[in-house]
C-alpha atoms as a PDB file:
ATOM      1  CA  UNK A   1     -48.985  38.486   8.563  1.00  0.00           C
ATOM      2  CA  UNK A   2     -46.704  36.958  11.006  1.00  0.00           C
ATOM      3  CA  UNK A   3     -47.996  33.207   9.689  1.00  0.00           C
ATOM      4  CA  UNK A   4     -46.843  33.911   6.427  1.00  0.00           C
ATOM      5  CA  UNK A   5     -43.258  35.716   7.846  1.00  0.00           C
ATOM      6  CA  UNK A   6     -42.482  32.267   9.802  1.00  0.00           C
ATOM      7  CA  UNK A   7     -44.047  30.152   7.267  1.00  0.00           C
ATOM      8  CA  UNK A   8     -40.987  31.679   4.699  1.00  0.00           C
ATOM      9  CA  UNK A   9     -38.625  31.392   7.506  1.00  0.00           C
ATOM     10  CA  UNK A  10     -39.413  27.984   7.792  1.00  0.00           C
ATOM     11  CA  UNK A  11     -39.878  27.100   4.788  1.00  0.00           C
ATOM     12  CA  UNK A  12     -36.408  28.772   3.638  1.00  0.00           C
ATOM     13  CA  UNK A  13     -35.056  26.156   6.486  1.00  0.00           C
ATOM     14  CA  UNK A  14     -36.148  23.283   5.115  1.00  0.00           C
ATOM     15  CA  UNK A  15     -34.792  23.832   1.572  1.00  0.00           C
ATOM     16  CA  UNK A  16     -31.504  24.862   3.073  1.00  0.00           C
ATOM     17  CA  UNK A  17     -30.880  21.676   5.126  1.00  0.00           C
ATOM     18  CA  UNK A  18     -32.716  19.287   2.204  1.00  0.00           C
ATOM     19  CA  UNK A  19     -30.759  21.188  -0.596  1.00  0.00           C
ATOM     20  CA  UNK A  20     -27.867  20.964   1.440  1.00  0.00           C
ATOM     21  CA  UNK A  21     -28.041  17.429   2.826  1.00  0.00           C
ATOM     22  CA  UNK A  22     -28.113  16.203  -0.874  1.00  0.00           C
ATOM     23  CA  UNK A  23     -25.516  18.192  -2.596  1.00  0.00           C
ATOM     24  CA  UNK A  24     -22.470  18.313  -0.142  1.00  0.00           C
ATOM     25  CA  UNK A  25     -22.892  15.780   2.673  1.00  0.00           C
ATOM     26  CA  UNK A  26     -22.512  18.564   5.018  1.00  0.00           C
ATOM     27  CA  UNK A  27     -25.730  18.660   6.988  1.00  0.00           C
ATOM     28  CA  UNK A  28     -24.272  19.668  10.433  1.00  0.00           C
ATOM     29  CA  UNK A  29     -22.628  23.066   8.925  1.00  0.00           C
ATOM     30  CA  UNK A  30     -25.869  23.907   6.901  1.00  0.00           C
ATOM     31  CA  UNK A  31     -27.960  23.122  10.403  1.00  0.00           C
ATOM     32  CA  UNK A  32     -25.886  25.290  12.375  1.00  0.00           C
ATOM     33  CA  UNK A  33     -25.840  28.097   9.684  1.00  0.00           C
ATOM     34  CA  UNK A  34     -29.612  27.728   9.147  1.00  0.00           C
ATOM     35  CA  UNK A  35     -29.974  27.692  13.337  1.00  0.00           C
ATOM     36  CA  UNK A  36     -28.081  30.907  13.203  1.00  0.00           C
ATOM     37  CA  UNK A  37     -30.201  32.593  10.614  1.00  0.00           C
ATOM     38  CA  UNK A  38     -33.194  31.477  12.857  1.00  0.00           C
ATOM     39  CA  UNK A  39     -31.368  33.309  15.787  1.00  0.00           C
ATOM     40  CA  UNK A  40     -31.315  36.566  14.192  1.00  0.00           C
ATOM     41  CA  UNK A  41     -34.141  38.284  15.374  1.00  0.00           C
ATOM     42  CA  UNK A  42     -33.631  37.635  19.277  1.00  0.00           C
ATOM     43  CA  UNK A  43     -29.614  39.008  18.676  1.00  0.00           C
ATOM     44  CA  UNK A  44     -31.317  42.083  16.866  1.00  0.00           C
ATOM     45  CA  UNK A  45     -33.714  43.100  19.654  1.00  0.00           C
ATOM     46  CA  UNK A  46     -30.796  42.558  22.361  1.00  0.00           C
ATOM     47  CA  UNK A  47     -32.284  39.293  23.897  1.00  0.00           C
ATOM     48  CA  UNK A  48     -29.000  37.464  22.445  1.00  0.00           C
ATOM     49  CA  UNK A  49     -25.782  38.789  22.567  1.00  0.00           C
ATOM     50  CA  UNK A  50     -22.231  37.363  21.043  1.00  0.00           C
ATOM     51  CA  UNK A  51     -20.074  35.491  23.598  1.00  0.00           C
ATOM     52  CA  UNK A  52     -16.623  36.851  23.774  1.00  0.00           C
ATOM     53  CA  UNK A  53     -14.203  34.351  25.164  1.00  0.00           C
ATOM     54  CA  UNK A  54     -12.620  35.041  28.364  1.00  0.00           C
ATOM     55  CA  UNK A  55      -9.136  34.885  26.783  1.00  0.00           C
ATOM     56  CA  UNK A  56      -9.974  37.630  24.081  1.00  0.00           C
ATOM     57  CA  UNK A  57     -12.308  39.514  26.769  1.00  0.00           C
ATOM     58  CA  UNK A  58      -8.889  39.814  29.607  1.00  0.00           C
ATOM     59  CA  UNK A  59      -6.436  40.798  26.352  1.00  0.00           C
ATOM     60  CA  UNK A  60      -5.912  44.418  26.603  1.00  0.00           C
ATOM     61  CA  UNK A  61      -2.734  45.021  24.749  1.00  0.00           C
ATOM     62  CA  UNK A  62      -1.752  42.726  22.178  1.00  0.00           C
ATOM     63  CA  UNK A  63       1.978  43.779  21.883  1.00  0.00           C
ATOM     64  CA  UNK A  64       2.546  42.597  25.855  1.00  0.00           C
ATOM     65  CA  UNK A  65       5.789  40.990  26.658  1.00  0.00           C
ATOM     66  CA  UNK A  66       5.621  40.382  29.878  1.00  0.00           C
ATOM     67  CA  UNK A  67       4.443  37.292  30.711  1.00  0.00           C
ATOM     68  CA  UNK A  68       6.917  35.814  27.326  1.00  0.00           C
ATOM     69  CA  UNK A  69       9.837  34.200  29.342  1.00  0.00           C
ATOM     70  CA  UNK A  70      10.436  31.809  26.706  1.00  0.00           C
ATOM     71  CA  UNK A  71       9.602  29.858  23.565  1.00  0.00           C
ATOM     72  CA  UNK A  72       7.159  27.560  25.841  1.00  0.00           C
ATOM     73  CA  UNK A  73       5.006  30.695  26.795  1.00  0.00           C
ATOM     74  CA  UNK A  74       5.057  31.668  23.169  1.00  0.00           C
ATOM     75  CA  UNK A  75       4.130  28.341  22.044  1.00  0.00           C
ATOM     76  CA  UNK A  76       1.529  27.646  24.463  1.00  0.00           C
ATOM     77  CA  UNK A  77       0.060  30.747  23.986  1.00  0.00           C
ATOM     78  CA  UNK A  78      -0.335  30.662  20.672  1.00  0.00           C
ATOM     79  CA  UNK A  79      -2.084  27.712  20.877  1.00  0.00           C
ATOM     80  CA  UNK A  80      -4.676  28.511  23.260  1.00  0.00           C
ATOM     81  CA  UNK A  81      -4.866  31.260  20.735  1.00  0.00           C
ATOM     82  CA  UNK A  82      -5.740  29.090  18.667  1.00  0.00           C
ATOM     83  CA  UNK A  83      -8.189  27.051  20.300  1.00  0.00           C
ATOM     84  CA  UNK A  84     -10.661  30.145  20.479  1.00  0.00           C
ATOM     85  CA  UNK A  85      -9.716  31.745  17.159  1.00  0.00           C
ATOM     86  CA  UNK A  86      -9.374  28.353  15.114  1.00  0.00           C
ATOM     87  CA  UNK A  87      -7.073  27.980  12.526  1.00  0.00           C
ATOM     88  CA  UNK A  88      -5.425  30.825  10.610  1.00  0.00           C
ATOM     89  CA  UNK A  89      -6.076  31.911   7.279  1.00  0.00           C
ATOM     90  CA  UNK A  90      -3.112  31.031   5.381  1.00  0.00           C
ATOM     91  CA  UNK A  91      -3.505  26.974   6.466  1.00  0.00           C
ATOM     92  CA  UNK A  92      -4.379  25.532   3.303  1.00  0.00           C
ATOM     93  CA  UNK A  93      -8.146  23.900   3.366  1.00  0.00           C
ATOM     94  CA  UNK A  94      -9.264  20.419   2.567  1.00  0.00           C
ATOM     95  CA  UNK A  95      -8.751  19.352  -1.365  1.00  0.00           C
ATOM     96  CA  UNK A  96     -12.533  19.512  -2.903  1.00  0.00           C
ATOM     97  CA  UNK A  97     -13.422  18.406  -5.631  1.00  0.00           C
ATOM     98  CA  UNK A  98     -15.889  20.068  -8.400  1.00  0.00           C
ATOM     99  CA  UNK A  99     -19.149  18.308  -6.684  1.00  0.00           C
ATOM    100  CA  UNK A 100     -17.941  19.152  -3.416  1.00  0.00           C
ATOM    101  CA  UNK A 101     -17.478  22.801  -3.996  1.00  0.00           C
ATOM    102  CA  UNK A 102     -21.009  23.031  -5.809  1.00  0.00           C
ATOM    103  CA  UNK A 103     -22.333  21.635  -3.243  1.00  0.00           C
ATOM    104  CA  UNK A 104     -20.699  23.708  -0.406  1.00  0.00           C
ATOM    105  CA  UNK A 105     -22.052  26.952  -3.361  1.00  0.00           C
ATOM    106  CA  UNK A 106     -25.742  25.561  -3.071  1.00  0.00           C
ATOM    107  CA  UNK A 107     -25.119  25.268   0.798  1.00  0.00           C
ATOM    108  CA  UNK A 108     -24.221  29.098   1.152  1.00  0.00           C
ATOM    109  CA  UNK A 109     -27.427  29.806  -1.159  1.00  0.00           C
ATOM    110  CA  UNK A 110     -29.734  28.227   1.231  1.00  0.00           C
ATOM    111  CA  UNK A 111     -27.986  29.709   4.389  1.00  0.00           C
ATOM    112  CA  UNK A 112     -27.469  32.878   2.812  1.00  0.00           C
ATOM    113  CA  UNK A 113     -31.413  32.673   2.062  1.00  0.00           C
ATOM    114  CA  UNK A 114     -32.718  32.130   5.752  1.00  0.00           C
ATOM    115  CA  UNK A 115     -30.468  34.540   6.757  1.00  0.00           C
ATOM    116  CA  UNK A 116     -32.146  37.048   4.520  1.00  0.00           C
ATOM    117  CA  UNK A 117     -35.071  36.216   5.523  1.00  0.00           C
ATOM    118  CA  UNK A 118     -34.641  36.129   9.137  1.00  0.00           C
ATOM    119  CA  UNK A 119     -33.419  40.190   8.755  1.00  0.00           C
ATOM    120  CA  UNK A 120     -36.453  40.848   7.105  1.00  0.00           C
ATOM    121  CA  UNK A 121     -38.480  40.086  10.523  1.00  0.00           C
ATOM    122  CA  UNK A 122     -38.152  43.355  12.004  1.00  0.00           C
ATOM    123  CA  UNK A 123     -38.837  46.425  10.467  1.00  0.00           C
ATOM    124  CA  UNK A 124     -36.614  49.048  10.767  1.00  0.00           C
ATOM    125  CA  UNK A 125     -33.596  46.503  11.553  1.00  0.00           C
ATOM    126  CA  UNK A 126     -30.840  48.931  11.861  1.00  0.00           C
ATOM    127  CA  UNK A 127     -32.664  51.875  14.286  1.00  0.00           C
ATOM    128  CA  UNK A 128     -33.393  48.084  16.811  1.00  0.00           C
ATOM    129  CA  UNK A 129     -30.560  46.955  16.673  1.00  0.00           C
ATOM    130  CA  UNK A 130     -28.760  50.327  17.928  1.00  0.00           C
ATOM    131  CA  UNK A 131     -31.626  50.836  20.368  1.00  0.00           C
ATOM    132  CA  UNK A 132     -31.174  47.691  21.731  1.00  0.00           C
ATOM    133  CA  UNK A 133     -27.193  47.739  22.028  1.00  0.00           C
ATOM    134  CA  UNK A 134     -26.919  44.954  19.532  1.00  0.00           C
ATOM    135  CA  UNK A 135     -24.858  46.949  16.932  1.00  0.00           C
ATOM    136  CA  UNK A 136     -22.426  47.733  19.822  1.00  0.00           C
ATOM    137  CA  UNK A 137     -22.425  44.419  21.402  1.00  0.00           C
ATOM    138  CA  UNK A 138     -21.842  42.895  17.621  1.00  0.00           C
ATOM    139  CA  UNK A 139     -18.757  45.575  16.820  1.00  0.00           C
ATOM    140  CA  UNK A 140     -17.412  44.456  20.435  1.00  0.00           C
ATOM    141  CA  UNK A 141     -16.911  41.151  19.569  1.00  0.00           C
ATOM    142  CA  UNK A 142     -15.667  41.789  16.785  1.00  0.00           C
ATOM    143  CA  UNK A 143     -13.434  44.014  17.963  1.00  0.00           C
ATOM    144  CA  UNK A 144     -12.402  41.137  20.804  1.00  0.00           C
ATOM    145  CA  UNK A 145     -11.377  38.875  17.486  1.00  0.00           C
ATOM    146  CA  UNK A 146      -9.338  41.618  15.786  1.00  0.00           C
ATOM    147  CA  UNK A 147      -7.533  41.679  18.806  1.00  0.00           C
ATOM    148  CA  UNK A 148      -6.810  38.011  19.342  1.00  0.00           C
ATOM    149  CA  UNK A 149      -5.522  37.898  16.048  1.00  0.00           C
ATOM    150  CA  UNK A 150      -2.713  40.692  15.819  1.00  0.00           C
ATOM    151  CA  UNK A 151      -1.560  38.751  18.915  1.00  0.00           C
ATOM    152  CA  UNK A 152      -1.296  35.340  17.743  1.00  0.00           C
ATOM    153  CA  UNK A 153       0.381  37.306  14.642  1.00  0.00           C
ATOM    154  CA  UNK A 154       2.783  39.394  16.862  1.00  0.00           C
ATOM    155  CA  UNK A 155       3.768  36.626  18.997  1.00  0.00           C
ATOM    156  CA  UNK A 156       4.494  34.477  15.558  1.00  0.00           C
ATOM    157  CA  UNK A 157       6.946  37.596  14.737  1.00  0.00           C
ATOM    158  CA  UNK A 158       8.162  37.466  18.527  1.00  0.00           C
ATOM    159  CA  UNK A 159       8.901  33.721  19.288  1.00  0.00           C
ATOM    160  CA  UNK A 160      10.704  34.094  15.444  1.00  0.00           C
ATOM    161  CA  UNK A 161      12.551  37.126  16.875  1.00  0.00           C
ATOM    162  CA  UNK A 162      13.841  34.832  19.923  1.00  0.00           C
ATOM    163  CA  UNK A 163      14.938  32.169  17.574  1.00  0.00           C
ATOM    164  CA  UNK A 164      12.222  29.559  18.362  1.00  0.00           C
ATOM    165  CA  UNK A 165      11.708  26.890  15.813  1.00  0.00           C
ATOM    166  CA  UNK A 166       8.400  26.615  13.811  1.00  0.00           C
ATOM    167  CA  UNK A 167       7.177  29.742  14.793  1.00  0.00           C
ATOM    168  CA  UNK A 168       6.915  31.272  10.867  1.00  0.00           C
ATOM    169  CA  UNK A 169       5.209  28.068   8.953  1.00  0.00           C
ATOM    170  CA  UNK A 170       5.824  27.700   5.341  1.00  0.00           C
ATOM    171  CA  UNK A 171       3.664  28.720   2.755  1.00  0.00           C
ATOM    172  CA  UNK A 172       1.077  26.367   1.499  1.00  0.00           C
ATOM    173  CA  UNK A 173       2.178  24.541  -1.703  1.00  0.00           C
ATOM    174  CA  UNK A 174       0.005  26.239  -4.184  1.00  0.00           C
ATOM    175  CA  UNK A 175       1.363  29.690  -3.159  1.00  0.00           C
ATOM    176  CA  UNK A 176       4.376  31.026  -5.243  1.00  0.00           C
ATOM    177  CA  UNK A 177       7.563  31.743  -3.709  1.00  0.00           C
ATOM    178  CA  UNK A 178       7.837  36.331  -4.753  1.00  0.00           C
ATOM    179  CA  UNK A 179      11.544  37.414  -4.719  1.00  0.00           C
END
């Protein structure tokens, strides 16, 4: 029984990176999201948990002014908001072409597919993964994210308040300007 289980798992692996590797070029994003899927299992039964950066783990209250002197501490805040939350939503992506995007659509299949997989390793997923404090662990970080994001957004809305420049970007190109 468990020969067959890892035989799909791995099996749903290797079509993921070969289907992947040959449609979109992207080999090192389909690796990591297949490498993922394979970690699944240990994160359910508690033996993994999600690392919350320190920067997101000390924030406490997002709408803290005190340590904004000045546009600098806005700025440079921001950014090392940045650096653990990445880039935000509205920053327009790379320009992909039709072959690209099936690609990155067969890519999402595959990973999608191990992922699937990988959940169906352990019976009674959900009951585990509260037993185990996964669930919490999982909502958490989560939670830690939410967080560092209605900072970076509040101090966008602050630094603009005090007049610093470049702190509301404009929109991306293909978005219409609504009166």
């Amino acid at each position: 029984m468990r020969v067959a289980i890892f035989g799909r798992v791995a099996a749903a692996a290797i079509l993921a990176i070969g289907l992947a590797a040959c449609s979109s070029g992207r080999t090192a994003d389909t690796r990591r999201g297949v490498g993922d899927a394979a970690y699944i299992p240990l994160r359910d039964v508690g033996l993994m948990r999600p690392e919350i950066p320190l920067l997101l783990r000390n924030l406490q209250y997002p709408y803290s002014t005190a340590t904004l002197a000045d546009c600098h501490a806005v700025t440079r805040e921001i950014a090392a908001l940045d650096g653990v939350l990445g880039p935000e939503s509205y920053q327009p992506g790379p320009n992909r072409n039709v072959w690209d995007r099936s690609g990155d659509f067969v890519e999402e299949q595959a990973i999608s597919a191990a992922e699937s997989t990988a959940q169906d390793l352990i019976p009674f997923r959900s009951w585990v993964r509260r037993i185990s404090g996964a669930s919490r662990a999982e909502r958490d970080a989560l939670r830690a994210v939410a967080n560092g994001q209605q900072r970076r957004t509040f101090l966008r809305g602050y630094g603009a308040s005090l007049g610093c420049p470049g702190m509301i970007p404009p929109p991306p190109p293909n978005v219409a300007r609504q009166r």
